[in-house]
C-alpha atoms as a PDB file:
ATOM      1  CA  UNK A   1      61.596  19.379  16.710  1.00  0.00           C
ATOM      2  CA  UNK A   2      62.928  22.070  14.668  1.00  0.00           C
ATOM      3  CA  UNK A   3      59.407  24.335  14.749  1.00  0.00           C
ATOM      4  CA  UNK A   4      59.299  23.776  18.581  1.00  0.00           C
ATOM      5  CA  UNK A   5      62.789  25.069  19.028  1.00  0.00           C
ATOM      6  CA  UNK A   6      61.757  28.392  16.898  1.00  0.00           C
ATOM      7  CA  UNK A   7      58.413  28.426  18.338  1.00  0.00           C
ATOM      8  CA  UNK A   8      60.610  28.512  22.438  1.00  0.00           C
ATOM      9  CA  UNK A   9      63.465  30.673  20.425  1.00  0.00           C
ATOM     10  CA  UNK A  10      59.958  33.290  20.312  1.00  0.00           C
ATOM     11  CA  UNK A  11      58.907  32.830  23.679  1.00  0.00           C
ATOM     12  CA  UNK A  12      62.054  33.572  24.820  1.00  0.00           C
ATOM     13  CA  UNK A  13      62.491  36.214  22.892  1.00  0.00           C
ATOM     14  CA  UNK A  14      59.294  37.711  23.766  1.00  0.00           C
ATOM     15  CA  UNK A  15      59.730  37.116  27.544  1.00  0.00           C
ATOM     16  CA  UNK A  16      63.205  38.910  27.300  1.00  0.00           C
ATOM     17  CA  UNK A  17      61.324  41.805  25.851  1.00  0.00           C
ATOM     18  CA  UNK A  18      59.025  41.943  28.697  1.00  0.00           C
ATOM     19  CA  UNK A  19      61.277  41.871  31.074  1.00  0.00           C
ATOM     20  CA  UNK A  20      63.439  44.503  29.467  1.00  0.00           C
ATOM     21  CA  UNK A  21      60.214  47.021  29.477  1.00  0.00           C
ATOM     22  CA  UNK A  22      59.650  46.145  33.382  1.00  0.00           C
ATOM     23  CA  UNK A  23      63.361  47.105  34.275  1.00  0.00           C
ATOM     24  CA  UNK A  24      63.532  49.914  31.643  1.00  0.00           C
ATOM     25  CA  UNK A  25      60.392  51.456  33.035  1.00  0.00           C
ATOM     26  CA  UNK A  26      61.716  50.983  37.060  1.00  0.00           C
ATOM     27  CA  UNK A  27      65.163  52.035  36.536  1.00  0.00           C
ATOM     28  CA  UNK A  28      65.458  54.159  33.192  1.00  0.00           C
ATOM     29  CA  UNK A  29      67.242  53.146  30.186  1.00  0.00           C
ATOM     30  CA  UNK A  30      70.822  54.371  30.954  1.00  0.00           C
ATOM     31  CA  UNK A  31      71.246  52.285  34.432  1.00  0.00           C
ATOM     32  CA  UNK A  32      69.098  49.330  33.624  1.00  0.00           C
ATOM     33  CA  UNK A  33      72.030  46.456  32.200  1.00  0.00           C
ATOM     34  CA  UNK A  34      71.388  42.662  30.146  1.00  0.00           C
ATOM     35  CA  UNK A  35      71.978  40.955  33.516  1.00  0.00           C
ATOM     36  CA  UNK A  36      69.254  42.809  35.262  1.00  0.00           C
ATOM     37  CA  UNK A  37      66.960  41.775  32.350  1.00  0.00           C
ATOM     38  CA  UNK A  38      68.519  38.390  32.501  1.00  0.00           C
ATOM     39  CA  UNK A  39      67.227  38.537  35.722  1.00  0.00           C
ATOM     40  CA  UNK A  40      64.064  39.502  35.500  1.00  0.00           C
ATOM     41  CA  UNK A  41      63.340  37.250  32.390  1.00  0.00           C
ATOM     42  CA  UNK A  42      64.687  34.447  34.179  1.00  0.00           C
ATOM     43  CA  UNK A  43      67.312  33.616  31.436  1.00  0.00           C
ATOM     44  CA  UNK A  44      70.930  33.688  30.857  1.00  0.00           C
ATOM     45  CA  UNK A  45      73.068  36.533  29.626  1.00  0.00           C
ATOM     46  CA  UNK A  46      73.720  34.363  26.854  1.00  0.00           C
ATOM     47  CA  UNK A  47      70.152  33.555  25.817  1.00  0.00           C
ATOM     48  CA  UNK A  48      69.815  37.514  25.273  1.00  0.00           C
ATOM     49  CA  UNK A  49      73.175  37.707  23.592  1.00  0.00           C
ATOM     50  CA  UNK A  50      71.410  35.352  20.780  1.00  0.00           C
ATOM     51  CA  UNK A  51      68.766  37.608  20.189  1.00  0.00           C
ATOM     52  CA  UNK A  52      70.216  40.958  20.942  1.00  0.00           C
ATOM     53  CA  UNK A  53      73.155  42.734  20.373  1.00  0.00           C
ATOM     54  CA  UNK A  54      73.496  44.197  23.452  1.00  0.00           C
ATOM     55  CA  UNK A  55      71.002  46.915  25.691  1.00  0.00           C
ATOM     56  CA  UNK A  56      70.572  49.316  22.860  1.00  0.00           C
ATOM     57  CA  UNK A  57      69.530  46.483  20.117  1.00  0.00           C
ATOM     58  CA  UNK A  58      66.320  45.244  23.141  1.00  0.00           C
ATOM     59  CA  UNK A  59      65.253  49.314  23.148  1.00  0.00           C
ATOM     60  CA  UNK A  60      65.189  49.442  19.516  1.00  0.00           C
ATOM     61  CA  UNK A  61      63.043  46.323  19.500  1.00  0.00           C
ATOM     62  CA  UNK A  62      60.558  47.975  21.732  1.00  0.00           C
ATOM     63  CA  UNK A  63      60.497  50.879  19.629  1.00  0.00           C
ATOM     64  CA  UNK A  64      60.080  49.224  16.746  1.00  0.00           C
ATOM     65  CA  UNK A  65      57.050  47.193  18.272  1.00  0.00           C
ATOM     66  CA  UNK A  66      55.614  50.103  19.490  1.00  0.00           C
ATOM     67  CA  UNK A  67      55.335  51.949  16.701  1.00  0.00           C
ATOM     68  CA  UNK A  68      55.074  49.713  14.265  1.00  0.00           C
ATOM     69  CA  UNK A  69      51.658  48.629  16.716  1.00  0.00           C
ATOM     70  CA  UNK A  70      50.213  52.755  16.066  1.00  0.00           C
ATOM     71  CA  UNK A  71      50.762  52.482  12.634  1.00  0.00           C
ATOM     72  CA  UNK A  72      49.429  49.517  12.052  1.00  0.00           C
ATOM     73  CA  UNK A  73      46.089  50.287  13.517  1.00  0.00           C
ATOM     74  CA  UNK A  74      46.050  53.745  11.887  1.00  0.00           C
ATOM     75  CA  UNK A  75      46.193  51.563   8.751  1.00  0.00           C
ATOM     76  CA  UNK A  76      43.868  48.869   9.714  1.00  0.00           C
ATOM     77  CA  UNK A  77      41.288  51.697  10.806  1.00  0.00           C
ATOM     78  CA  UNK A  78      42.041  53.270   7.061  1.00  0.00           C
ATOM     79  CA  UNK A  79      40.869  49.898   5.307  1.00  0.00           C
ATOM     80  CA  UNK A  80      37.698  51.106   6.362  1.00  0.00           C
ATOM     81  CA  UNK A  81      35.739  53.335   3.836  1.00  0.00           C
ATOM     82  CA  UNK A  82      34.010  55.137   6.389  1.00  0.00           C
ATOM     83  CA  UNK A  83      31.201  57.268   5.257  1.00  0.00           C
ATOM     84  CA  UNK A  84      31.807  59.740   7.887  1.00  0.00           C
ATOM     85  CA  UNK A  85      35.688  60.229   7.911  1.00  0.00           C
ATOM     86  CA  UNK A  86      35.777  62.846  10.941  1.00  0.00           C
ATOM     87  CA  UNK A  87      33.983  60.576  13.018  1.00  0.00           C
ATOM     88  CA  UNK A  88      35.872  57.284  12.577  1.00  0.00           C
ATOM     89  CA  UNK A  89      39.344  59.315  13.296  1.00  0.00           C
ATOM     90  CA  UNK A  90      37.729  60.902  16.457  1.00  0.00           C
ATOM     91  CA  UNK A  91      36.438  57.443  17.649  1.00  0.00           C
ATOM     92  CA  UNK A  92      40.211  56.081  16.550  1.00  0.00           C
ATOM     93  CA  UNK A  93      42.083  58.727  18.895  1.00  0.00           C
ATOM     94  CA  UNK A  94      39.160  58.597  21.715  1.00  0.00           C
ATOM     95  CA  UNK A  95      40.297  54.541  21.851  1.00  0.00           C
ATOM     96  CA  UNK A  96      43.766  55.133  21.733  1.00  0.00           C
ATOM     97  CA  UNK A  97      44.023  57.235  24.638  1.00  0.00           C
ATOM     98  CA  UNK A  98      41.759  55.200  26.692  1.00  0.00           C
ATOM     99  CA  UNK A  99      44.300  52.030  25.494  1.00  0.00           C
ATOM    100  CA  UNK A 100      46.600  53.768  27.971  1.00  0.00           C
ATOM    101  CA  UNK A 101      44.488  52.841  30.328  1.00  0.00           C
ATOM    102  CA  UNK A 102      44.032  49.208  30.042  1.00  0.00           C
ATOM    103  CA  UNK A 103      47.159  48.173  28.029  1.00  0.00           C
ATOM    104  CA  UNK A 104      49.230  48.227  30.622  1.00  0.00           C
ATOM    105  CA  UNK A 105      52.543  47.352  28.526  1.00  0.00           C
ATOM    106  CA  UNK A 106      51.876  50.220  26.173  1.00  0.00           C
ATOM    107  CA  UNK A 107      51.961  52.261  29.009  1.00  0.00           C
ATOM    108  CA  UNK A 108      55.209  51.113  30.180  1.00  0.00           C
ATOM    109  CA  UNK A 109      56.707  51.511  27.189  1.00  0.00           C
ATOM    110  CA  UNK A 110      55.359  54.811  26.148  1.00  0.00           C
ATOM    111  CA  UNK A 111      56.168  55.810  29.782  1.00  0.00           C
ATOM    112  CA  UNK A 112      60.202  54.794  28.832  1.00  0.00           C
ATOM    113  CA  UNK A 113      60.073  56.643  25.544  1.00  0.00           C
ATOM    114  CA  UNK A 114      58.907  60.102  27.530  1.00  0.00           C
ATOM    115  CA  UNK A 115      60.267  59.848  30.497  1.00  0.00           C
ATOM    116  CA  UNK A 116      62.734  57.070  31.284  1.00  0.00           C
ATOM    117  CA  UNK A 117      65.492  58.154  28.182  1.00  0.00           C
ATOM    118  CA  UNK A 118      68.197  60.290  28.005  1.00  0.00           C
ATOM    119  CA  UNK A 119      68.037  60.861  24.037  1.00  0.00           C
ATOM    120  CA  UNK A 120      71.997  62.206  23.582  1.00  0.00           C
ATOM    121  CA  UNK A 121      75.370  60.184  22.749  1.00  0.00           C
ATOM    122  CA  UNK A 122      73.890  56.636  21.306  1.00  0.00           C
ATOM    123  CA  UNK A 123      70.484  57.410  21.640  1.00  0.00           C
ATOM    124  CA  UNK A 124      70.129  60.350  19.866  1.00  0.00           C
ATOM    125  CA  UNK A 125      69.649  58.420  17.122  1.00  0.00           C
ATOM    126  CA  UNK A 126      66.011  56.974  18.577  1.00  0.00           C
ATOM    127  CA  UNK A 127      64.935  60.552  18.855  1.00  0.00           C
ATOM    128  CA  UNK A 128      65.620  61.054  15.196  1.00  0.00           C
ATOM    129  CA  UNK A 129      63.694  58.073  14.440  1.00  0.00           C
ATOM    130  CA  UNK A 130      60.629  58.941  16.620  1.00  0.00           C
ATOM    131  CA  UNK A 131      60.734  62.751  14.691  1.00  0.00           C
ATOM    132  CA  UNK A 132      60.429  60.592  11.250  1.00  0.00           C
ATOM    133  CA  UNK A 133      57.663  58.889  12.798  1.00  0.00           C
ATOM    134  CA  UNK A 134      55.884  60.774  13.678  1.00  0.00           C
ATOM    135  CA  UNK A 135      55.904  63.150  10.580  1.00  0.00           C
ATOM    136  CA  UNK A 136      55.122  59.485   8.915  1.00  0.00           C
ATOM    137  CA  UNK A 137      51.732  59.485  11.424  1.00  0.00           C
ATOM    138  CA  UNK A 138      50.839  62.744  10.728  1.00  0.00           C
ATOM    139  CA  UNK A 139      50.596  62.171   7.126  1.00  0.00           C
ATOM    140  CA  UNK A 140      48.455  59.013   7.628  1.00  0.00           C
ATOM    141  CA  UNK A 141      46.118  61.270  10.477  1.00  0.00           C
ATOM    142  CA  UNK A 142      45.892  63.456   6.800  1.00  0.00           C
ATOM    143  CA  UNK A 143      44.201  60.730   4.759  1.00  0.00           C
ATOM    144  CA  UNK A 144      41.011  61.176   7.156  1.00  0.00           C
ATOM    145  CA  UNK A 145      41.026  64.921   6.576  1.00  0.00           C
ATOM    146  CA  UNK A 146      41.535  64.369   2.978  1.00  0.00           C
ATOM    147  CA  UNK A 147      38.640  61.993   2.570  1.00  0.00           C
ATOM    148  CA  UNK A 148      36.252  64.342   5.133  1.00  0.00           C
ATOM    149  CA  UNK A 149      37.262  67.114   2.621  1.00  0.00           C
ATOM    150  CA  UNK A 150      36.185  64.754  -0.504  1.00  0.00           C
ATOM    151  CA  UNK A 151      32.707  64.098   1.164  1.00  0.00           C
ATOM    152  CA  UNK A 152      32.998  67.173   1.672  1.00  0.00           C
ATOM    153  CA  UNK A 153      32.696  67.506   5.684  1.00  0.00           C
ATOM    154  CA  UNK A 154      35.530  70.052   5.590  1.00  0.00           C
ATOM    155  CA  UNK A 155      35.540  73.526   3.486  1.00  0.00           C
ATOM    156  CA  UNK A 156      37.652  72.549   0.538  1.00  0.00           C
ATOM    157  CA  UNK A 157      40.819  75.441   1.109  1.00  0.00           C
ATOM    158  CA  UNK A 158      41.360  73.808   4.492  1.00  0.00           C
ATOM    159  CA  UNK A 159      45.209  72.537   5.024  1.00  0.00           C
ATOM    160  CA  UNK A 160      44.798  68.968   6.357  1.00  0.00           C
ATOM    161  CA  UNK A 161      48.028  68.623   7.188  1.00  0.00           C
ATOM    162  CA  UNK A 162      47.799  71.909   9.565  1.00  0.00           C
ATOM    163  CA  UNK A 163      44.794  69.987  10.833  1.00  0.00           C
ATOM    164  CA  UNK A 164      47.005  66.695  11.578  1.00  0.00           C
ATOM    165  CA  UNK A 165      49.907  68.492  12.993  1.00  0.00           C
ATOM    166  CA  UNK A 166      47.495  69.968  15.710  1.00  0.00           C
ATOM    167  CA  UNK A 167      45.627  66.502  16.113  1.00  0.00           C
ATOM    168  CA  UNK A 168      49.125  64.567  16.633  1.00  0.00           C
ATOM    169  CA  UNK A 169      50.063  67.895  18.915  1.00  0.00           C
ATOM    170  CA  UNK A 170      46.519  67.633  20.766  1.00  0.00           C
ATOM    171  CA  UNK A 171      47.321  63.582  21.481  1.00  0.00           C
ATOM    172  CA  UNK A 172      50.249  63.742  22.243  1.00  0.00           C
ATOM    173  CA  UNK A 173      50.109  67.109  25.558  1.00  0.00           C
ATOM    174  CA  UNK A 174      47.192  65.023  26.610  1.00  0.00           C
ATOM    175  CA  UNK A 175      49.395  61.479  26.505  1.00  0.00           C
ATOM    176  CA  UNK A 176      52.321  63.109  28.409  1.00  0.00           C
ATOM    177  CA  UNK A 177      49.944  64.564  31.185  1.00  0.00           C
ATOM    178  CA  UNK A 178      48.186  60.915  31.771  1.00  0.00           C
ATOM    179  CA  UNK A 179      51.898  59.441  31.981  1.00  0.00           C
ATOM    180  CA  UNK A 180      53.103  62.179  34.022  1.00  0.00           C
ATOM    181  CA  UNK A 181      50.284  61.465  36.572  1.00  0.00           C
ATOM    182  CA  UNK A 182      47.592  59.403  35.644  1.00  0.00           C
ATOM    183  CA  UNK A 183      45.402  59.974  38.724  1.00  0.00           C
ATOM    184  CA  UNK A 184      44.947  63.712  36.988  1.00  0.00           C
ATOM    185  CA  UNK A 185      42.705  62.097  34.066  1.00  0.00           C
ATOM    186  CA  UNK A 186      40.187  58.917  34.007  1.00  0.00           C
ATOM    187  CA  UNK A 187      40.703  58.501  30.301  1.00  0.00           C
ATOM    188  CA  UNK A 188      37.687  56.008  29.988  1.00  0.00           C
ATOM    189  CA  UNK A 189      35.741  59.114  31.103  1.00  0.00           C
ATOM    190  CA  UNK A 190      37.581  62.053  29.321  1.00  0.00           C
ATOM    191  CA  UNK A 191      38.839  60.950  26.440  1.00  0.00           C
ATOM    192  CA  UNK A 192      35.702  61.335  23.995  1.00  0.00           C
ATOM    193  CA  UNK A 193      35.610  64.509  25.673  1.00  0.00           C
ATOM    194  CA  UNK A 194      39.085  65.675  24.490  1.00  0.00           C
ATOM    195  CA  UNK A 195      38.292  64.710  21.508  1.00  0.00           C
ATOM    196  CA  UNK A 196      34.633  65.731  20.835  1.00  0.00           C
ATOM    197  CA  UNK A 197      36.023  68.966  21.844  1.00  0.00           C
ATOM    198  CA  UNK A 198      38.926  69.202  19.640  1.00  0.00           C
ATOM    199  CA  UNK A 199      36.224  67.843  16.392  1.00  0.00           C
ATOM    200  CA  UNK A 200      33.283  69.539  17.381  1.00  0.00           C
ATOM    201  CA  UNK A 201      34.096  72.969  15.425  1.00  0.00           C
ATOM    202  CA  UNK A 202      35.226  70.421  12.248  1.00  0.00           C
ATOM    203  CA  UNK A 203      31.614  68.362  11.552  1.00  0.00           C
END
């Protein structure tokens, strides 16, 4: 009995999360309120006051998932001792833009994070947060340009950070475009391209 409540406490939980990702994305952050996710999740103001604080503590949760999700498969992808370093990251960032094509909730949520925020007052702190992420990304992006530079695929004075700062730059102009309007790129289609293009002058 007690596993199935924790195991519907999750579900609930979850389901509040996606609901909170809908409203976020149709009506922005700053107008969205618990009782339209309520709403939309089909639970009580009161189920989402046992797993949330209030509106700000749901965002954070998103956030967290989110990024916690990139890093993760930055990490997973690093497990690998690829032979060919330069390759395996350009395959990695070919299938993470096309992800925005077919993951639906990342898109949402990445959407919100870009577009759908006001980042001052409250939420200034989430921009903060995203600026030490992202720095934290950057460095792992540098552990493929280190090892390319060990097996020596890259000339050996070459900064890899410089390299990763332009990579997460690179991503992340081509990210805000397809969110901005994604009938202006079929990612499926374009994506290697980007990034054969941006790798090509590297191996």
């Amino acid at each position: 009995m007690v596993r199935r409540t924790k195991e519907e406490a999750l579900e609930t939980r979850s389901r509040i999360m996606e609901a909170a990702v809908d409203v976020f994305f149709e009506r922005g952050v700053a107008n969205a309120t618990l009782n339209d996710i309520a709403v939309c999740a089909d639970v009580t103001r009161g189920a989402i006051y046992w797993h949330f604080k209030n509106k700000l503590d749901v965002f954070d949760a998103l956030h967290d998932q989110l990024q916690l999700s990139f890093a993760d498969t930055i990490l997973g992808d690093l497990r690998n001792d690829h032979p060919h370093p330069l390759l395996q990251l350009e395959r990695l960032c070919s299938d993470l833009l096309i992800d925005l094509e077919v993951n639906q909730h990342k898109f949402k949520v990445l959407s919100i994070l870009f577009f759908k925020c006001d980042y001052t007052g409250e939420m200034e702190h989430f921009l903060h947060l995203q600026n030490a992420r992202k720095k934290q990304n950057t460095q792992l992006f540098s552990e493929y340009f280190t090892r390319a530079k060990k097996h020596k695929h890259l000339v050996a004075d070459v900064d890899t950070m410089v390299l990763s700062m332009a990579l997460m730059s690179y991503i992340t102009g081509i990210m805000v475009d397809y969110l901005r309007d994604t009938n202006s790129i079929v990612m499926r289609k374009y994506a290697p391209k980007f990034m054969r293009f941006f790798f090509k002058n590297l191996t």
